[in-house]
C-alpha atoms as a PDB file:
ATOM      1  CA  UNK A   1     195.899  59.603 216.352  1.00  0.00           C
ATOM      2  CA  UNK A   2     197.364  58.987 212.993  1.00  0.00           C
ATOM      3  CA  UNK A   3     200.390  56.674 212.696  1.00  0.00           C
ATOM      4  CA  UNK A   4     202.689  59.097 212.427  1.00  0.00           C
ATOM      5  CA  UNK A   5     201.576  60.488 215.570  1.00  0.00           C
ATOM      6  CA  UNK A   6     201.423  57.123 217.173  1.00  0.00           C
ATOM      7  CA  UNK A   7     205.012  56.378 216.277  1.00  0.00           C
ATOM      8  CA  UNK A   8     206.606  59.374 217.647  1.00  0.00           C
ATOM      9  CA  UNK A   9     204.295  58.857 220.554  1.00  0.00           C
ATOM     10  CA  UNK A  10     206.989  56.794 222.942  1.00  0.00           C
ATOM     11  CA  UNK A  11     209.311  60.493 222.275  1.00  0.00           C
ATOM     12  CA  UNK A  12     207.056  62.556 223.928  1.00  0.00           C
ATOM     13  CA  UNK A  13     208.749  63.891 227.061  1.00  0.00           C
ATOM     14  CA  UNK A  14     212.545  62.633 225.651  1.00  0.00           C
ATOM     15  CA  UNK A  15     214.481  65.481 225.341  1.00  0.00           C
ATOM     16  CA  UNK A  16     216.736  65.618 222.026  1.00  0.00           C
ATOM     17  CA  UNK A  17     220.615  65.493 222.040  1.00  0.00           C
ATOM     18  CA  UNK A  18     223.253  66.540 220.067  1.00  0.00           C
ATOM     19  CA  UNK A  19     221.015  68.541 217.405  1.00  0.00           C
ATOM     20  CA  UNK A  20     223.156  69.995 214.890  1.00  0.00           C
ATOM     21  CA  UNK A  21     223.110  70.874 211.241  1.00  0.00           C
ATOM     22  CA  UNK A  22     225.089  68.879 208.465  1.00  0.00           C
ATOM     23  CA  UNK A  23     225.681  68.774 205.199  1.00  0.00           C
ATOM     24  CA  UNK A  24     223.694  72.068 203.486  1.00  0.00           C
ATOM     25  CA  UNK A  25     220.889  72.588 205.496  1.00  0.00           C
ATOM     26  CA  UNK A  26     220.020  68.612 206.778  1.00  0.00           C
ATOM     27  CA  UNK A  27     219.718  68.373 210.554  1.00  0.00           C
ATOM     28  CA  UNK A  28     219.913  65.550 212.504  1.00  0.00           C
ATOM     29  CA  UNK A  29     219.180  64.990 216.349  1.00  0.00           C
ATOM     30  CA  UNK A  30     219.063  62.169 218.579  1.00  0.00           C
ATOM     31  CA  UNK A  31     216.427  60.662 221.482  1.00  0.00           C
ATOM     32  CA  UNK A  32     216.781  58.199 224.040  1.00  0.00           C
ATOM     33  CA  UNK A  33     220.107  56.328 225.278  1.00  0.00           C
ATOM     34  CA  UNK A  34     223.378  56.901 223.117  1.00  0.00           C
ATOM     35  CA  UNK A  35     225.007  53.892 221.666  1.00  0.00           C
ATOM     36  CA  UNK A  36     227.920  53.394 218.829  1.00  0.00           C
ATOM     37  CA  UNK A  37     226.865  52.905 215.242  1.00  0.00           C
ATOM     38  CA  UNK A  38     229.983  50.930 213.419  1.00  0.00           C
ATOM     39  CA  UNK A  39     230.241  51.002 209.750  1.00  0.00           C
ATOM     40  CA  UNK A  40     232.211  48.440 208.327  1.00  0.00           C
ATOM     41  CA  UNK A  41     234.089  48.898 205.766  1.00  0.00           C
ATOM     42  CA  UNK A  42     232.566  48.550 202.535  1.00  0.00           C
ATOM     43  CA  UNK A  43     233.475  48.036 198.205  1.00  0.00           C
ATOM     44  CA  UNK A  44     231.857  51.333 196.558  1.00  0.00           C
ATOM     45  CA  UNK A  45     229.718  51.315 193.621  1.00  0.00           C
ATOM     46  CA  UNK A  46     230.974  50.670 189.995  1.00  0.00           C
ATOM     47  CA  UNK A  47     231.945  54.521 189.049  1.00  0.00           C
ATOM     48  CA  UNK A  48     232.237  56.006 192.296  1.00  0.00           C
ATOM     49  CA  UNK A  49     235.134  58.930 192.913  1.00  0.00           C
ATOM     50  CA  UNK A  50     238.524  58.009 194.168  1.00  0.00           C
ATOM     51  CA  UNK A  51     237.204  60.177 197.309  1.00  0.00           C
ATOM     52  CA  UNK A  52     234.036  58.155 197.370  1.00  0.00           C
ATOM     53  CA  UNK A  53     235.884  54.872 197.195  1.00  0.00           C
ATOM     54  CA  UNK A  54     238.146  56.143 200.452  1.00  0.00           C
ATOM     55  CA  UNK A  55     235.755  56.841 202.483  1.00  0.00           C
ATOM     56  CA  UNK A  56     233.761  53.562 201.979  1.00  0.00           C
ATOM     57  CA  UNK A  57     237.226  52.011 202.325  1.00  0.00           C
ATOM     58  CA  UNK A  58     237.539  53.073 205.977  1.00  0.00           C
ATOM     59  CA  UNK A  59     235.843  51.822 209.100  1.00  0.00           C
ATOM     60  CA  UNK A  60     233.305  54.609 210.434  1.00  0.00           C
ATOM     61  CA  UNK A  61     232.094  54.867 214.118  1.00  0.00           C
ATOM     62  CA  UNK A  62     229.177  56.983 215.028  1.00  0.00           C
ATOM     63  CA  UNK A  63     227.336  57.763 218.249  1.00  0.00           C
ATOM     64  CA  UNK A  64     223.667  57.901 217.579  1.00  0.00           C
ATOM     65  CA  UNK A  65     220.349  57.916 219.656  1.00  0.00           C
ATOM     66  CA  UNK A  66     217.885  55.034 220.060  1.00  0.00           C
ATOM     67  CA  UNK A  67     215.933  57.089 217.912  1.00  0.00           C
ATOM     68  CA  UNK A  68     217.365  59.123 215.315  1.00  0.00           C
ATOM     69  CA  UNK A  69     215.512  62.227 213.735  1.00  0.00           C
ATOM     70  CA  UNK A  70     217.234  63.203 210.204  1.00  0.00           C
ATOM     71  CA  UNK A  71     215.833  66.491 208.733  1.00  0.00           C
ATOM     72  CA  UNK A  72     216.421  65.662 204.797  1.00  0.00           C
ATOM     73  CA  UNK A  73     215.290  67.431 201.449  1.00  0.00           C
ATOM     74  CA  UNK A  74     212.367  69.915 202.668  1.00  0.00           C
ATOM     75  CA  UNK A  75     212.132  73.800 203.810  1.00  0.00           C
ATOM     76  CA  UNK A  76     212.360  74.439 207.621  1.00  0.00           C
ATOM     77  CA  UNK A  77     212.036  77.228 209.951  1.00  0.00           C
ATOM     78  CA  UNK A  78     212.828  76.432 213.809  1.00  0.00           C
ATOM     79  CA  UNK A  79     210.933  79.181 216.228  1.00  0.00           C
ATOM     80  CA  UNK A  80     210.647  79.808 219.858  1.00  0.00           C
ATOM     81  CA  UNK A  81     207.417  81.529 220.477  1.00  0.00           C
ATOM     82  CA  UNK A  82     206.938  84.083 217.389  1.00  0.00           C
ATOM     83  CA  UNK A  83     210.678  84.952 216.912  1.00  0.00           C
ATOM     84  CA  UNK A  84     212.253  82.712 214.086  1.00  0.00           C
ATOM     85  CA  UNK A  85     215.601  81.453 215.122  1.00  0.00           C
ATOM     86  CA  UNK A  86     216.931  79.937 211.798  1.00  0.00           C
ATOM     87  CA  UNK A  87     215.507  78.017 208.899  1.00  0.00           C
ATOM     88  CA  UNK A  88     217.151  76.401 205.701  1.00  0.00           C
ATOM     89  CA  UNK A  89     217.627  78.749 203.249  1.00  0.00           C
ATOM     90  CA  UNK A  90     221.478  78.667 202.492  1.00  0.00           C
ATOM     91  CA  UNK A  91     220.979  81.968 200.280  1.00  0.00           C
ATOM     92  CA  UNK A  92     219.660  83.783 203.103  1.00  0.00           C
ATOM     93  CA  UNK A  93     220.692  81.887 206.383  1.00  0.00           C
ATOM     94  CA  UNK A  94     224.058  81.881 207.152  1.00  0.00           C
ATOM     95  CA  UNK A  95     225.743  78.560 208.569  1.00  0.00           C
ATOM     96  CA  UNK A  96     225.962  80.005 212.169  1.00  0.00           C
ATOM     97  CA  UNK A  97     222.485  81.031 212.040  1.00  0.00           C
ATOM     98  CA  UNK A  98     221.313  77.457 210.662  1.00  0.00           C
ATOM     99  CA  UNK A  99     223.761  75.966 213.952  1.00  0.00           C
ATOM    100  CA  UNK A 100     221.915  78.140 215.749  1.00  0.00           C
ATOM    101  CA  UNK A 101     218.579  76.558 215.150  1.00  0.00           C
ATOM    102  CA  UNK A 102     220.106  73.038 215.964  1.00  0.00           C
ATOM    103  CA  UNK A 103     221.583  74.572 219.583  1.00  0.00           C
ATOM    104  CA  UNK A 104     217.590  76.120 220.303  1.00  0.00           C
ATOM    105  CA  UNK A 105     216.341  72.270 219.632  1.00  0.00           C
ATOM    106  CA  UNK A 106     219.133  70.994 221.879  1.00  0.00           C
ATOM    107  CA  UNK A 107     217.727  69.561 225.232  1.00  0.00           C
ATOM    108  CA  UNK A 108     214.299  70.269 224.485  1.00  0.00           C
ATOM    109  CA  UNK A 109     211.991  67.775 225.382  1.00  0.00           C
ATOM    110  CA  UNK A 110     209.460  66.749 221.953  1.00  0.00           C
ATOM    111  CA  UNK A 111     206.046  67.378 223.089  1.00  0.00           C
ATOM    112  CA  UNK A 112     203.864  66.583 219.872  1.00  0.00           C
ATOM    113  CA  UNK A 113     204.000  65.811 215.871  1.00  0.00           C
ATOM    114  CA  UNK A 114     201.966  66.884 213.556  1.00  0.00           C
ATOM    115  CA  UNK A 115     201.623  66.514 209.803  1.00  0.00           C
ATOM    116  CA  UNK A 116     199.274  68.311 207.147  1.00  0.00           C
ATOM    117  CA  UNK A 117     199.542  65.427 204.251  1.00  0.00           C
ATOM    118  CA  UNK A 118     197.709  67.793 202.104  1.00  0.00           C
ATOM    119  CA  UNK A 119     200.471  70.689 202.256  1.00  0.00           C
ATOM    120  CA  UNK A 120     203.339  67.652 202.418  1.00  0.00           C
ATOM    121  CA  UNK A 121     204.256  69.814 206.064  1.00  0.00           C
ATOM    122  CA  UNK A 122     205.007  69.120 209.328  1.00  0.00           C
ATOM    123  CA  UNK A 123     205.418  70.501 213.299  1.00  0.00           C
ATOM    124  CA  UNK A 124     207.365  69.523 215.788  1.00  0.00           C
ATOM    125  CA  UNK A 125     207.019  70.910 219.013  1.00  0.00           C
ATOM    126  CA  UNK A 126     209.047  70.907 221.834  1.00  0.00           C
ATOM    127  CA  UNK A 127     208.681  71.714 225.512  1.00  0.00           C
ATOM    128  CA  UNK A 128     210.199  75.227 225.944  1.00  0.00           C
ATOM    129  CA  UNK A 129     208.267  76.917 222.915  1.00  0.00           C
ATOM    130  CA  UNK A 130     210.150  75.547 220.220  1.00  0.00           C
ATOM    131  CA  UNK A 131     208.806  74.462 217.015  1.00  0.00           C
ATOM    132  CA  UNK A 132     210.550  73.049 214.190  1.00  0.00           C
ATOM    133  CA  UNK A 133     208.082  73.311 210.793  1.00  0.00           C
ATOM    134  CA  UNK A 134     208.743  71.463 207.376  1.00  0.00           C
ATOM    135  CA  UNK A 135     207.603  71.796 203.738  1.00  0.00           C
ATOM    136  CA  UNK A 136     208.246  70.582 200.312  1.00  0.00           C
ATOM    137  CA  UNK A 137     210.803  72.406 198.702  1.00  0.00           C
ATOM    138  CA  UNK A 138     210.724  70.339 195.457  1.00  0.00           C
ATOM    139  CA  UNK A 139     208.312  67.180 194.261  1.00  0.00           C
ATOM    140  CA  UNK A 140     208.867  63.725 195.092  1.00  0.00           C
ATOM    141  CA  UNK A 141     212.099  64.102 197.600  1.00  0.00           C
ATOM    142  CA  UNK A 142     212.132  62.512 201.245  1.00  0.00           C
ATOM    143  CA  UNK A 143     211.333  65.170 203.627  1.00  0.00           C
ATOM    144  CA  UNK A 144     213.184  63.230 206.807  1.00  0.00           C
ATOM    145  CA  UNK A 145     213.495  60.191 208.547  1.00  0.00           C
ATOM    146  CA  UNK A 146     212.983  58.637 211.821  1.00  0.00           C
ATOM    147  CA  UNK A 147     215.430  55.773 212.632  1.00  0.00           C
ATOM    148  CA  UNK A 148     213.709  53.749 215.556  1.00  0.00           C
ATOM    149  CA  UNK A 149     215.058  51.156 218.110  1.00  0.00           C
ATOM    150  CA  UNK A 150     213.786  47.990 215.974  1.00  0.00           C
ATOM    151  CA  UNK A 151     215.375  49.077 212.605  1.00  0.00           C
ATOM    152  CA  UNK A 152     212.174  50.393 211.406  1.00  0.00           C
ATOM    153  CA  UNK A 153     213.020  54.102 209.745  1.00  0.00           C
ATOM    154  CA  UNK A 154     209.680  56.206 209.086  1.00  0.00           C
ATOM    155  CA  UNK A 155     209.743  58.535 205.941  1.00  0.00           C
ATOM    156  CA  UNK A 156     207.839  61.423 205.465  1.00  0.00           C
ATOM    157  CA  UNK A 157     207.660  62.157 201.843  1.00  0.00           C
ATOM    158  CA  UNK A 158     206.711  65.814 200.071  1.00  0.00           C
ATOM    159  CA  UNK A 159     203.558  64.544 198.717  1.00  0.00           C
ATOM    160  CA  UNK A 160     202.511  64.361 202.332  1.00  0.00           C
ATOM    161  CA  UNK A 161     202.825  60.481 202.155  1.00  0.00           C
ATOM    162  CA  UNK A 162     205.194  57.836 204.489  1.00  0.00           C
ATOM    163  CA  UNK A 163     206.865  54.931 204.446  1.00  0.00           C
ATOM    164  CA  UNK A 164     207.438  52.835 207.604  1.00  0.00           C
ATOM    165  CA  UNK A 165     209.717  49.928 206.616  1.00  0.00           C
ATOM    166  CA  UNK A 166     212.899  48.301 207.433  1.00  0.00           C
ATOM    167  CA  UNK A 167     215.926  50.783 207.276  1.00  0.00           C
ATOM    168  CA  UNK A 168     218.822  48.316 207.340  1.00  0.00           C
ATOM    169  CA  UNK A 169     219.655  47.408 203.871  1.00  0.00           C
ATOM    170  CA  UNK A 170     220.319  50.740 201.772  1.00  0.00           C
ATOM    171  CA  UNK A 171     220.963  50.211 198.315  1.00  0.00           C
ATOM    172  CA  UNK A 172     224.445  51.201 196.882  1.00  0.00           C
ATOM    173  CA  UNK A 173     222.834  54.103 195.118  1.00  0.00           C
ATOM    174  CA  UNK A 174     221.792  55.530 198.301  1.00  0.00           C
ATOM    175  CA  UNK A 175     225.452  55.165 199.377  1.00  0.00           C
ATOM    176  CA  UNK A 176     227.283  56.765 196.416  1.00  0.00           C
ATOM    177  CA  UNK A 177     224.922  59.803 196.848  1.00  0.00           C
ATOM    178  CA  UNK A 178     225.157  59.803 200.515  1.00  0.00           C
ATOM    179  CA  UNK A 179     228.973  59.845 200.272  1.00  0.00           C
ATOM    180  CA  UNK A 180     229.220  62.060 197.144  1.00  0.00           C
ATOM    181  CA  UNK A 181     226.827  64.804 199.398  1.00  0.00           C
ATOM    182  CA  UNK A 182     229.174  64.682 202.612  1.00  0.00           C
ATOM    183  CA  UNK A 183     232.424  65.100 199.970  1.00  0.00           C
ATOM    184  CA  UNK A 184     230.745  67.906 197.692  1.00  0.00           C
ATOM    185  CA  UNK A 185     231.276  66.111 194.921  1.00  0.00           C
ATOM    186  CA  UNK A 186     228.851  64.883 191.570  1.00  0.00           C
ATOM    187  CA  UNK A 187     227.606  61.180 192.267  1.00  0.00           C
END
């Protein structure tokens, strides 16, 4: 078993909650038992947006999984059996097709990961003939990331690499862009 396998092993048989799509074409979607995420308020980065400066300004409360899948920068298609149910392509998919995807994923139980570092892809399949597939759309981006229980986040990167390192201290770069994304704005 490679580690990426071996980490996502304690999710086999967990179904996933509260899959849905966010900003673009990200999706998120949570395992295990919910808890509150609290975001203190926070000083933005010198030359952040009046917007940007708000919203780090206020308190932010979110409910997340122990485990915490976040679909990033890559190309996806989810499918049940054959039939494709939605993917990422914002010029082709239409919002409602993309939330679509994220309901088909909802409740299923994760069954298996696999990755093909040499294409930068990745499957994950779920119980009741889902799949959820990934690719590089672009070099050197962050494909997604899985938050664990012990702070540890695993990143799977387009050049079919990971890292699997502490999550808990993102940089205020990572913030402003983070922010600027959610608010449509230029970082």
């Amino acid at each position: 078993m490679n580690p990426i396998e071996a980490i996502f092993a304690p999710l086999y048989g967990v179904p996933c909650w509260n899959a849905k799509s966010g900003y673009g074409s990200f999706l998120t979607m949570e395992f295990g038992e919910p808890h509150l995420e609290i975001r203190e308020p926070r000083v933005a980065p010198p030359g952040a947006s009046e917007r940007v400066q708000e919203s780090l300004a206020r308190r932010r409360v979110f409910v997340h999984g122990e485990w915490h899948l976040w679909i990033y920068c890559c190309e996806w298609h989810v499918y049940t059996g054959d039939t494709l149910i939605g993917d990422s392509d914002l010029q082709g998919s239409t919002k409602e097709r993309i939330d679509l995807a994220a309901a088909e994923l909802d409740g299923q139980q994760l069954t298996r990961v696999t990755v093909d570092p040499h294409r930068g892809s990745s499957t994950f399949h779920f119980d009741l003939g889902s799949r959820l597939e990934t690719w590089p759309y672009e070099p050197d981006t962050k494909q997604w990331y899985l938050y664990q229980p012990d702070g540890m986040v695993l990143t799977y990167r387009s050049d079919g690499c990971y890292d699997h390192s502490r999550g808990d201290a993102p940089d205020d770069e990572a913030i402003l862009k983070a922010f600027a994304m959610v608010l449509d704005e230029d970082p």
